[in-house]
N, C-alpha and C. Protein backbone atom coordinates (compact mmCIF):
# COMPACT_ATOMS: atom_id res chain seq x y z
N UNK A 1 16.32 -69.99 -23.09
CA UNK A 1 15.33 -71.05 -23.01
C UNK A 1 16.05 -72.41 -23.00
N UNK A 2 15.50 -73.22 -22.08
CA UNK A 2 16.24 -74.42 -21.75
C UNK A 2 15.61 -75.42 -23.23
N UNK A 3 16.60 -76.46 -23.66
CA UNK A 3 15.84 -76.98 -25.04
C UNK A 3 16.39 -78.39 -24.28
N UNK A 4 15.21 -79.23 -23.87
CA UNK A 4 15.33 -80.95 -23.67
C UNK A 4 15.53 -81.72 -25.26
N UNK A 5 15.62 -82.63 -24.59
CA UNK A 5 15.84 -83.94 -26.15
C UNK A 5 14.11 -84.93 -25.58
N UNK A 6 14.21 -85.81 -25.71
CA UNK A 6 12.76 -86.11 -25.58
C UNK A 6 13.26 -87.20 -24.58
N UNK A 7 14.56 -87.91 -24.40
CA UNK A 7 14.58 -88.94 -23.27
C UNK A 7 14.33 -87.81 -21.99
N UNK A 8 15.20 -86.65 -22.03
CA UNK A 8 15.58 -85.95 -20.78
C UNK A 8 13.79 -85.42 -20.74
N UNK A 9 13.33 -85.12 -21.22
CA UNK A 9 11.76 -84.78 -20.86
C UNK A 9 11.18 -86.05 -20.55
N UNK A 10 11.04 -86.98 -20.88
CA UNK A 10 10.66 -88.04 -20.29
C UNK A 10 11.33 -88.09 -18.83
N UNK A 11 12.52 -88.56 -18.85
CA UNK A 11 12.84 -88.65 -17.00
C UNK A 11 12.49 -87.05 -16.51
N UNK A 12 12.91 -86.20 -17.00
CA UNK A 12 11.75 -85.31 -15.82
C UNK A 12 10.64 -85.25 -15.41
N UNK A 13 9.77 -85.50 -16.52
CA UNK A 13 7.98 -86.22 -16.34
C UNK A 13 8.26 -86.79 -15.19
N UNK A 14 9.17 -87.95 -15.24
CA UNK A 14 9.02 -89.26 -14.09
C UNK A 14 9.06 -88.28 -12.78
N UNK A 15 10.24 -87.75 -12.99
CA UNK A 15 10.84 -87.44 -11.84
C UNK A 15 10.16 -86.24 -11.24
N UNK A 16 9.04 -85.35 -11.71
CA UNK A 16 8.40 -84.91 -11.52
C UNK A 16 6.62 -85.08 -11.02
N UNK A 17 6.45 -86.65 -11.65
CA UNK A 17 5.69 -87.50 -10.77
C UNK A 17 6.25 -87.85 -9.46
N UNK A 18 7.16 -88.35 -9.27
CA UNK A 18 7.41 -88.40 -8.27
C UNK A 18 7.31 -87.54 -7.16
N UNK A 19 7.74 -86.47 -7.17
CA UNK A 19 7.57 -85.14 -6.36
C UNK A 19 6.30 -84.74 -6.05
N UNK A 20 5.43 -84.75 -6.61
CA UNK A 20 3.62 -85.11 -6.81
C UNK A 20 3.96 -85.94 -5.52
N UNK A 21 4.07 -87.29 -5.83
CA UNK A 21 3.57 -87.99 -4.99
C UNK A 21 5.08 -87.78 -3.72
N UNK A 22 5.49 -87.20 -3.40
CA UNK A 22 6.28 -86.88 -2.24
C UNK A 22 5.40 -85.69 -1.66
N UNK A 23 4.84 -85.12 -2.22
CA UNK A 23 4.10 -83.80 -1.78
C UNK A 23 3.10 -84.35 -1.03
N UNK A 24 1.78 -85.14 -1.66
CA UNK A 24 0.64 -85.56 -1.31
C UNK A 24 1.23 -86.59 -0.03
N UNK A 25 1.97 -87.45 -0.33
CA UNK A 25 2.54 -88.07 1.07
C UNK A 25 2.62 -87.82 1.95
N UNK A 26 3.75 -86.04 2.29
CA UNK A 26 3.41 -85.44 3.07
C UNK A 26 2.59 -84.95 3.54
N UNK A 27 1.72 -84.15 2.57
CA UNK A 27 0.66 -84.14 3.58
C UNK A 27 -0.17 -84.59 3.89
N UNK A 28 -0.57 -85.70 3.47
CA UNK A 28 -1.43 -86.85 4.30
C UNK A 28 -1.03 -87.06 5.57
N UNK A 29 0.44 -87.54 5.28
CA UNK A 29 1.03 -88.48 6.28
C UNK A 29 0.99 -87.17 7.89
N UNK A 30 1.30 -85.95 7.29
CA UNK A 30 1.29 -84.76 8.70
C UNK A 30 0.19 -84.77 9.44
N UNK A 31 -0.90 -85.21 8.39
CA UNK A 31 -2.03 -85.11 9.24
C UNK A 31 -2.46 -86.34 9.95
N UNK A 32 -2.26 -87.78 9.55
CA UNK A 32 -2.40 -88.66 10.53
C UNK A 32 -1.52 -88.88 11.37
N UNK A 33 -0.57 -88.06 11.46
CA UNK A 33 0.60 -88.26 12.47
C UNK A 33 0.23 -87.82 13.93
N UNK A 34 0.44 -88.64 14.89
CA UNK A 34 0.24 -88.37 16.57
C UNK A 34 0.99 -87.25 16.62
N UNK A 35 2.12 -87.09 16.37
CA UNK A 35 3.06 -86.90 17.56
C UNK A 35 3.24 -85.12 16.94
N UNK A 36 3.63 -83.80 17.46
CA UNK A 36 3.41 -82.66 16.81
C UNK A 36 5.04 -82.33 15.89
N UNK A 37 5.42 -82.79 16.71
CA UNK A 37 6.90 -82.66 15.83
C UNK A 37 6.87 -83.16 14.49
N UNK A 38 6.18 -84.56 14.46
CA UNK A 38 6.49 -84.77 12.97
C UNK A 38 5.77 -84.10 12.14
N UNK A 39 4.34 -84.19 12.98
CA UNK A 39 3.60 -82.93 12.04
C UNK A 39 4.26 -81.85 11.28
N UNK A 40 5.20 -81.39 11.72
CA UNK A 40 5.81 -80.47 11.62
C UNK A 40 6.86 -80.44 10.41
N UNK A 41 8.00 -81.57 10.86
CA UNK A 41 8.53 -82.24 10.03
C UNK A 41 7.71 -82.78 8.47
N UNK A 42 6.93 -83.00 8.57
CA UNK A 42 6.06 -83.66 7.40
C UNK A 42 5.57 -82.36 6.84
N UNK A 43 4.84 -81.18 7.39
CA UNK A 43 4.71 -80.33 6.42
C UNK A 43 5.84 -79.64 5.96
N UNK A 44 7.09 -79.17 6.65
CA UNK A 44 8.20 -78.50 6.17
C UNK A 44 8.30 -79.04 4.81
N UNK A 45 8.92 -80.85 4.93
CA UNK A 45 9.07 -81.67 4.42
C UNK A 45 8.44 -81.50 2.90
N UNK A 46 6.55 -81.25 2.84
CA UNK A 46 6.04 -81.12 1.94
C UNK A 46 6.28 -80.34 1.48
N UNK A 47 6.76 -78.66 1.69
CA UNK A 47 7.13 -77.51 1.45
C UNK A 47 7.80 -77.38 0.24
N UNK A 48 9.04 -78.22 1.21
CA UNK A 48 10.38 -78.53 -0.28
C UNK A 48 10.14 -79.39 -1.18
N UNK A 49 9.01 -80.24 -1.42
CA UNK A 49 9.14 -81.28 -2.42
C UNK A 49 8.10 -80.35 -3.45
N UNK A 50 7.39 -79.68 -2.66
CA UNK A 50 6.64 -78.62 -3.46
C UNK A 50 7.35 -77.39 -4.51
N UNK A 51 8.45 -77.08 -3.71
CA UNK A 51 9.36 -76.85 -4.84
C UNK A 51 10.33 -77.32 -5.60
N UNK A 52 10.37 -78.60 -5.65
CA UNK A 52 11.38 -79.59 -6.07
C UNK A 52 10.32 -79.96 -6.93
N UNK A 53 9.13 -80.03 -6.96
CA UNK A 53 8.13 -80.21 -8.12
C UNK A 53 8.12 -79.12 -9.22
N UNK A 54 7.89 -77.52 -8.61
CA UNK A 54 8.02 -76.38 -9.26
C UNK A 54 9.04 -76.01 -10.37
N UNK A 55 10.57 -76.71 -9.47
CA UNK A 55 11.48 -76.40 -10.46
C UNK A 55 11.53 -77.64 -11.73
N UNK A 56 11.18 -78.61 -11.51
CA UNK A 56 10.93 -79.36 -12.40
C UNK A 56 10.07 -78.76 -13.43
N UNK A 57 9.06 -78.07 -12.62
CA UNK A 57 7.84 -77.78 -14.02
C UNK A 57 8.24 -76.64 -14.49
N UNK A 58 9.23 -75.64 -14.08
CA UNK A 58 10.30 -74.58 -14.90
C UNK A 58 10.80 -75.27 -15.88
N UNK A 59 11.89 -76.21 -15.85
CA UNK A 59 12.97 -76.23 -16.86
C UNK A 59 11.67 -77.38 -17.46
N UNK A 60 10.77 -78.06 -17.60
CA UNK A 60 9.87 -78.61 -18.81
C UNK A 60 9.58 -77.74 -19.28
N UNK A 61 9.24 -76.74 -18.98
CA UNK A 61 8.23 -75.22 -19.81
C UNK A 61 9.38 -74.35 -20.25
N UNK A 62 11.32 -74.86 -20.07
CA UNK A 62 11.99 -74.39 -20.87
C UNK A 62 12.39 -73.18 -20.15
N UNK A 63 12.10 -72.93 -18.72
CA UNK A 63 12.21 -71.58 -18.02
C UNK A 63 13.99 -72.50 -17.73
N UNK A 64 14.64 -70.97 -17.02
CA UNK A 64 15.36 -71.47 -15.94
C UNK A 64 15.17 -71.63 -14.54
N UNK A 65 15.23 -72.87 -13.36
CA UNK A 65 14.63 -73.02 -12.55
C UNK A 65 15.66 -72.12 -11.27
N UNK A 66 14.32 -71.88 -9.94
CA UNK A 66 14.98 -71.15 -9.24
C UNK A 66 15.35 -72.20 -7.91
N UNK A 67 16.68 -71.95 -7.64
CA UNK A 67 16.94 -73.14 -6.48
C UNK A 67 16.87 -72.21 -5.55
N UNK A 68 16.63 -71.43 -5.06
CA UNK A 68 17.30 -70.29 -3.96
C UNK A 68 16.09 -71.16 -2.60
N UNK A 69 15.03 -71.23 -2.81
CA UNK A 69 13.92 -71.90 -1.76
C UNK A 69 14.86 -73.02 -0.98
N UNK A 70 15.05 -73.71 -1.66
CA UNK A 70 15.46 -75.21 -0.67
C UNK A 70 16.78 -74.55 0.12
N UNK A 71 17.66 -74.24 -0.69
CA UNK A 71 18.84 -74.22 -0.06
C UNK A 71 18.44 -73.17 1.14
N UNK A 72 17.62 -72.29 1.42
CA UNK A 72 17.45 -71.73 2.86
C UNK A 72 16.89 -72.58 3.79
N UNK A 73 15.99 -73.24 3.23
CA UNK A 73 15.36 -74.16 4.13
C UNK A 73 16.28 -75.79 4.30
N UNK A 74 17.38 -75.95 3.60
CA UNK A 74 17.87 -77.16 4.16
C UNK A 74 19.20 -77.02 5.09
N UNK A 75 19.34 -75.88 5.59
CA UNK A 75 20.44 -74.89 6.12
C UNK A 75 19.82 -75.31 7.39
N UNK A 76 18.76 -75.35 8.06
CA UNK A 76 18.14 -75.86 9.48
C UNK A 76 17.89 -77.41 9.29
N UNK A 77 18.19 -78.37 8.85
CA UNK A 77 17.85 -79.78 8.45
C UNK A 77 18.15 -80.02 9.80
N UNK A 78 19.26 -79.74 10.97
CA UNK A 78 19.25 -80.81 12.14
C UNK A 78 19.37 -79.84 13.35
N UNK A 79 18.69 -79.46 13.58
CA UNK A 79 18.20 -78.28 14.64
C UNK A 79 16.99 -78.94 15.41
N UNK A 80 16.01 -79.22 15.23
CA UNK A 80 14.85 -79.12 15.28
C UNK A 80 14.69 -80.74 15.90
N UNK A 81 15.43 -81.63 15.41
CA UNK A 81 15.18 -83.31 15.34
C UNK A 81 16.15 -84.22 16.33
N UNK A 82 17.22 -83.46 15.80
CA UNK A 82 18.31 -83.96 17.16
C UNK A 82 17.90 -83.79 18.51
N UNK A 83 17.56 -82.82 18.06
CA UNK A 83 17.46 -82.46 20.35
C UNK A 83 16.18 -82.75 21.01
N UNK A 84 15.41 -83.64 20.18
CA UNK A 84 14.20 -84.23 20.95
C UNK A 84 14.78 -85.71 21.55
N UNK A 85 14.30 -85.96 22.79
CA UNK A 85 14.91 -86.82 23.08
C UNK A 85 13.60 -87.68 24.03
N UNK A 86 12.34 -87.20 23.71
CA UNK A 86 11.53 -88.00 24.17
C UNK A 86 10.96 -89.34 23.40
N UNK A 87 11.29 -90.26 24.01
CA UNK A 87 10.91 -91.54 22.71
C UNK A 87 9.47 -91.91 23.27
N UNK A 88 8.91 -92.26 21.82
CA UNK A 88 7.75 -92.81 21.76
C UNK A 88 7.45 -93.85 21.00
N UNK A 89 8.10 -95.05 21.89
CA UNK A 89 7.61 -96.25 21.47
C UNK A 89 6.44 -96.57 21.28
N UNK A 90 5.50 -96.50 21.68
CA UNK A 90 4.23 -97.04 21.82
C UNK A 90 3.59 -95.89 20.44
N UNK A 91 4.40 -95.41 19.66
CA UNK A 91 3.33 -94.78 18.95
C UNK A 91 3.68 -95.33 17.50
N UNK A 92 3.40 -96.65 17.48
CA UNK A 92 3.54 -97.65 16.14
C UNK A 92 2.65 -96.64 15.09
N UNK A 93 1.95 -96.23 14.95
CA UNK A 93 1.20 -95.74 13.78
C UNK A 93 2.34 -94.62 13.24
N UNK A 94 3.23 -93.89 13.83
CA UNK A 94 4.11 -92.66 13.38
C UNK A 94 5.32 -93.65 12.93
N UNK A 95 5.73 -94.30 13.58
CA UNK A 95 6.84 -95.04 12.98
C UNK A 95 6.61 -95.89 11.61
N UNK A 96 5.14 -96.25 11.48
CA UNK A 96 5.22 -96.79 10.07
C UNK A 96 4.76 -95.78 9.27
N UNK A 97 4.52 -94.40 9.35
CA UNK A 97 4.75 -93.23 8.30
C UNK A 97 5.81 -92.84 8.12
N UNK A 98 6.97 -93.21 9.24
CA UNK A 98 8.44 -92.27 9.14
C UNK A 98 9.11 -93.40 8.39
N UNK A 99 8.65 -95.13 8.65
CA UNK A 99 9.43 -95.81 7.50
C UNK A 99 9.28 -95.93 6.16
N UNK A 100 7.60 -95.60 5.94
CA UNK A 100 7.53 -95.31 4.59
C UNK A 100 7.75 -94.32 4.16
N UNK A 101 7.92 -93.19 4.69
CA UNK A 101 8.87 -91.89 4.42
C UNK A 101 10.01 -91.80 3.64
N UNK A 102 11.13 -92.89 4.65
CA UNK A 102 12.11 -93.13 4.72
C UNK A 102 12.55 -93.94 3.85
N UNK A 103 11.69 -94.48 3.68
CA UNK A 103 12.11 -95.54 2.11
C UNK A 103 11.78 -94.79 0.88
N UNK A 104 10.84 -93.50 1.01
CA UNK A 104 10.26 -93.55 -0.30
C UNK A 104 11.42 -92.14 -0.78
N UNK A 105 12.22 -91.48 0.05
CA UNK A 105 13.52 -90.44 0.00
C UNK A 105 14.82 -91.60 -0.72
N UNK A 106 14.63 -92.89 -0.06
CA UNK A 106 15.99 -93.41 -0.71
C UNK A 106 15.97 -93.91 -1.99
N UNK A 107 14.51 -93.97 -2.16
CA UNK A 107 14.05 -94.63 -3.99
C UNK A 107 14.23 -92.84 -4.73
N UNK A 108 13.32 -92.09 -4.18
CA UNK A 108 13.39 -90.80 -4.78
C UNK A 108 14.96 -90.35 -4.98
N UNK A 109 15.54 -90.29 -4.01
CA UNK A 109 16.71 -90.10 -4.69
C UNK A 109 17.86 -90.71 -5.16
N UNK A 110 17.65 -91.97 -5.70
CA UNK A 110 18.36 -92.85 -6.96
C UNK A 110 17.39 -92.79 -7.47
N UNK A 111 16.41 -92.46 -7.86
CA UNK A 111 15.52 -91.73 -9.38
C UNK A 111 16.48 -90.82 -9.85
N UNK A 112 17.19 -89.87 -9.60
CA UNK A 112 17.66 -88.89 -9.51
C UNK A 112 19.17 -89.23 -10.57
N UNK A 113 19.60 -90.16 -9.96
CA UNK A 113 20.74 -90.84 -10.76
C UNK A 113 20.76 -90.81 -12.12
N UNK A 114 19.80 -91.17 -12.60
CA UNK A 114 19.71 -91.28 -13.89
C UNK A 114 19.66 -90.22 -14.57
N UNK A 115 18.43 -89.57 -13.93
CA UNK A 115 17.84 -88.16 -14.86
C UNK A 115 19.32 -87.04 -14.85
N UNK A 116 20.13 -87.32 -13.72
CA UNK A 116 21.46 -86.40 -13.64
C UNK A 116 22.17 -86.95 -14.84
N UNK A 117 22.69 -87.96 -15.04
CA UNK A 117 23.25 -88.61 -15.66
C UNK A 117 23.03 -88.33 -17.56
N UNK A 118 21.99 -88.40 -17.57
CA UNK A 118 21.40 -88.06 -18.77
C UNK A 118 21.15 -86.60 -19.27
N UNK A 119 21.33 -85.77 -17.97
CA UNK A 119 21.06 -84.24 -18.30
C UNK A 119 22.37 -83.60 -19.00
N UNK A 120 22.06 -83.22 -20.85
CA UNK A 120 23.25 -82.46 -21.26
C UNK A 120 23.23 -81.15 -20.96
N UNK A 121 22.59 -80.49 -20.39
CA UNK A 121 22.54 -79.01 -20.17
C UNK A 121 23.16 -79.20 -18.66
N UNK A 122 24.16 -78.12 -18.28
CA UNK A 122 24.26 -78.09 -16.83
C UNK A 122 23.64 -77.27 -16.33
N UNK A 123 22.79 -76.28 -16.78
CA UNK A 123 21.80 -75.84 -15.36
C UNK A 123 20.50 -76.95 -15.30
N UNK A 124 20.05 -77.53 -16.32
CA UNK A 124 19.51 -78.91 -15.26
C UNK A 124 19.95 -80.10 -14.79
N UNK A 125 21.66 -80.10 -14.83
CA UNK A 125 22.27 -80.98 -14.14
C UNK A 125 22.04 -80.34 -13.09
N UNK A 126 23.21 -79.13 -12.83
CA UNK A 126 22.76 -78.68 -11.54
C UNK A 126 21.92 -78.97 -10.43
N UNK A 127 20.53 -78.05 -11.36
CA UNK A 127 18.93 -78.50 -10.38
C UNK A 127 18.84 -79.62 -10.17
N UNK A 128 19.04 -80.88 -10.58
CA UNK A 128 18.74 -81.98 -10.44
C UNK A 128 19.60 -82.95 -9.41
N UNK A 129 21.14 -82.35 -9.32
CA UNK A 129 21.99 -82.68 -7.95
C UNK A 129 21.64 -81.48 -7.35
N UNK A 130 21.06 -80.54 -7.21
CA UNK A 130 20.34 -79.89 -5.94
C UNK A 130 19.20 -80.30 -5.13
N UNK A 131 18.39 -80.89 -6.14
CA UNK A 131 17.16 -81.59 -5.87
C UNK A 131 17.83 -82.86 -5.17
N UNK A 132 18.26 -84.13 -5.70
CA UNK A 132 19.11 -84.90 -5.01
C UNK A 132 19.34 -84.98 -3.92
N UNK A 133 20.17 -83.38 -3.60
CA UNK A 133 20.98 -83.60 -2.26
C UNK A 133 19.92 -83.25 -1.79
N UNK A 134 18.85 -82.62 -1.58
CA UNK A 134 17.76 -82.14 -0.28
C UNK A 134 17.19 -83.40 -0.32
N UNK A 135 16.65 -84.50 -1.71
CA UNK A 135 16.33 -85.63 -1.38
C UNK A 135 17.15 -86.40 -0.40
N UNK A 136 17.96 -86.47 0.07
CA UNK A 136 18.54 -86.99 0.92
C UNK A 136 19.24 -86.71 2.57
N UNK A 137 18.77 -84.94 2.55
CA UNK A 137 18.59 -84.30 3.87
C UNK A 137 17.00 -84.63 4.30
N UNK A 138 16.40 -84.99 3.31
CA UNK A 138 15.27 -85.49 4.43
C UNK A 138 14.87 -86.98 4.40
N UNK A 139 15.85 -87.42 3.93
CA UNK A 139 15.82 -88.95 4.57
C UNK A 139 16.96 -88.30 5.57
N UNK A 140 17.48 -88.04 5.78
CA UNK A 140 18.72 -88.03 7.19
C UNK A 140 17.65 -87.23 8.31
N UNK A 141 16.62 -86.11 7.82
CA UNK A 141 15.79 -85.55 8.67
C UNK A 141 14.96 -86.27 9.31
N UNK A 142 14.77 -87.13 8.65
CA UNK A 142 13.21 -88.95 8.71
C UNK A 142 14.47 -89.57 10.00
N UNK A 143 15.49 -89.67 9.40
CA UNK A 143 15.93 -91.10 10.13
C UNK A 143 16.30 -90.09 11.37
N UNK A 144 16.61 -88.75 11.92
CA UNK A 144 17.47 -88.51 12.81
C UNK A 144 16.00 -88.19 13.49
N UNK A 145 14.63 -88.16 13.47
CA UNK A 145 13.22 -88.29 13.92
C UNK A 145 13.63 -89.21 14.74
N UNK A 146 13.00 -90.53 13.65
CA UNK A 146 13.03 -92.10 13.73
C UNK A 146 13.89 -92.59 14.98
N UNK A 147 15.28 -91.72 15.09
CA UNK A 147 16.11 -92.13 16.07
C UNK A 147 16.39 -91.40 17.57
N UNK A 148 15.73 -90.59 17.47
CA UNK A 148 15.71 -89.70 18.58
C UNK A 148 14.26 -90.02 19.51
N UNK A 149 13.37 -90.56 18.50
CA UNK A 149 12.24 -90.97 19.08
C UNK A 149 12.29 -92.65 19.43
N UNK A 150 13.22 -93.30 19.26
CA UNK A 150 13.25 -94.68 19.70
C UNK A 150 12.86 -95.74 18.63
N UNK A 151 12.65 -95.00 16.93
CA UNK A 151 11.92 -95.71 16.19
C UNK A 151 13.36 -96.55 15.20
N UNK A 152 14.04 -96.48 15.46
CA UNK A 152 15.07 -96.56 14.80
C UNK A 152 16.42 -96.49 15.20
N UNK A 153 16.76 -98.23 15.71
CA UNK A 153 18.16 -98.06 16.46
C UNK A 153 19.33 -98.59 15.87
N UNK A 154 20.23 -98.28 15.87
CA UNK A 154 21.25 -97.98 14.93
C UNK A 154 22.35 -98.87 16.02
N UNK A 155 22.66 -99.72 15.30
CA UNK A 155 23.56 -101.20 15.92
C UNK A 155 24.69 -100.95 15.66
């Protein structure tokens, strides 16, 4: 049984709000999205934050958490995004979901900083630089969208 101190349960709370609201983001955001790819992208997207929520709510309830989900699914992160190469400028409404996307992966994961930092147990260090790094395959998944579709040009 995993035993927190009461700061490290507090930043998981947080950091487990957060994931909440990375979940619901997604899928809002899949469904007002034009374009089908991101659709796509945005529910995968929700998938993993859905278990990046789960394992959070393991090690609060003192379980040990299971990482095995993400790491299959972040094994295809640039398959799917790179090789579109149709841009769609004119579709301003998807580009301001993929930037608030995109911003809300680079806050989510320096949340992450801390709660690692503070974790004395290493299997929720671990989970928590596992969680991390997929937080940040899908900001690289957002931006390699963003850039293949013309939303995002890189100087």
């Amino acid at each position: 049984m995993i035993q927190l101190s009461q700061k490290e349960r507090m930043l998981l709370e947080d950091d487990k709000q957060q994931e909440e609201i990375c979940v619901l983001k997604y899928k809002n955001y899949g469904k007002q999205a034009k374009d089908q790819e991101l659709q796509q992208l945005c529910n995968k997207l929700s998938d993993e934050e859905q278990h990046h929520f789960n394992i959070l709510d393991d090690i609060l309830k003192g379980q040990e958490p299971n990482l095995s989900h993400g790491q299959q699914k972040s094994q295809s992160k640039n398959e799917t995004w790179k090789n579109s190469s149709k841009p769609s400028l004119d579709n301003e409404d998807d580009k301001i979901l993929c930037s608030d996307l995109l911003s809300t992966e680079k806050y989510v994961s320096g949340v992450y900083d801390t709660s690692i930092f503070e974790a004395a147990n290493p299997v929720v260090r671990q989970a928590l630089q596992h969680i991390q790094k997929e937080e940040q395959s899908h900001g690289e998944q957002i931006f390699n969208y963003m850039n293949s579709h013309g939303m995002y040009q890189v100087k």
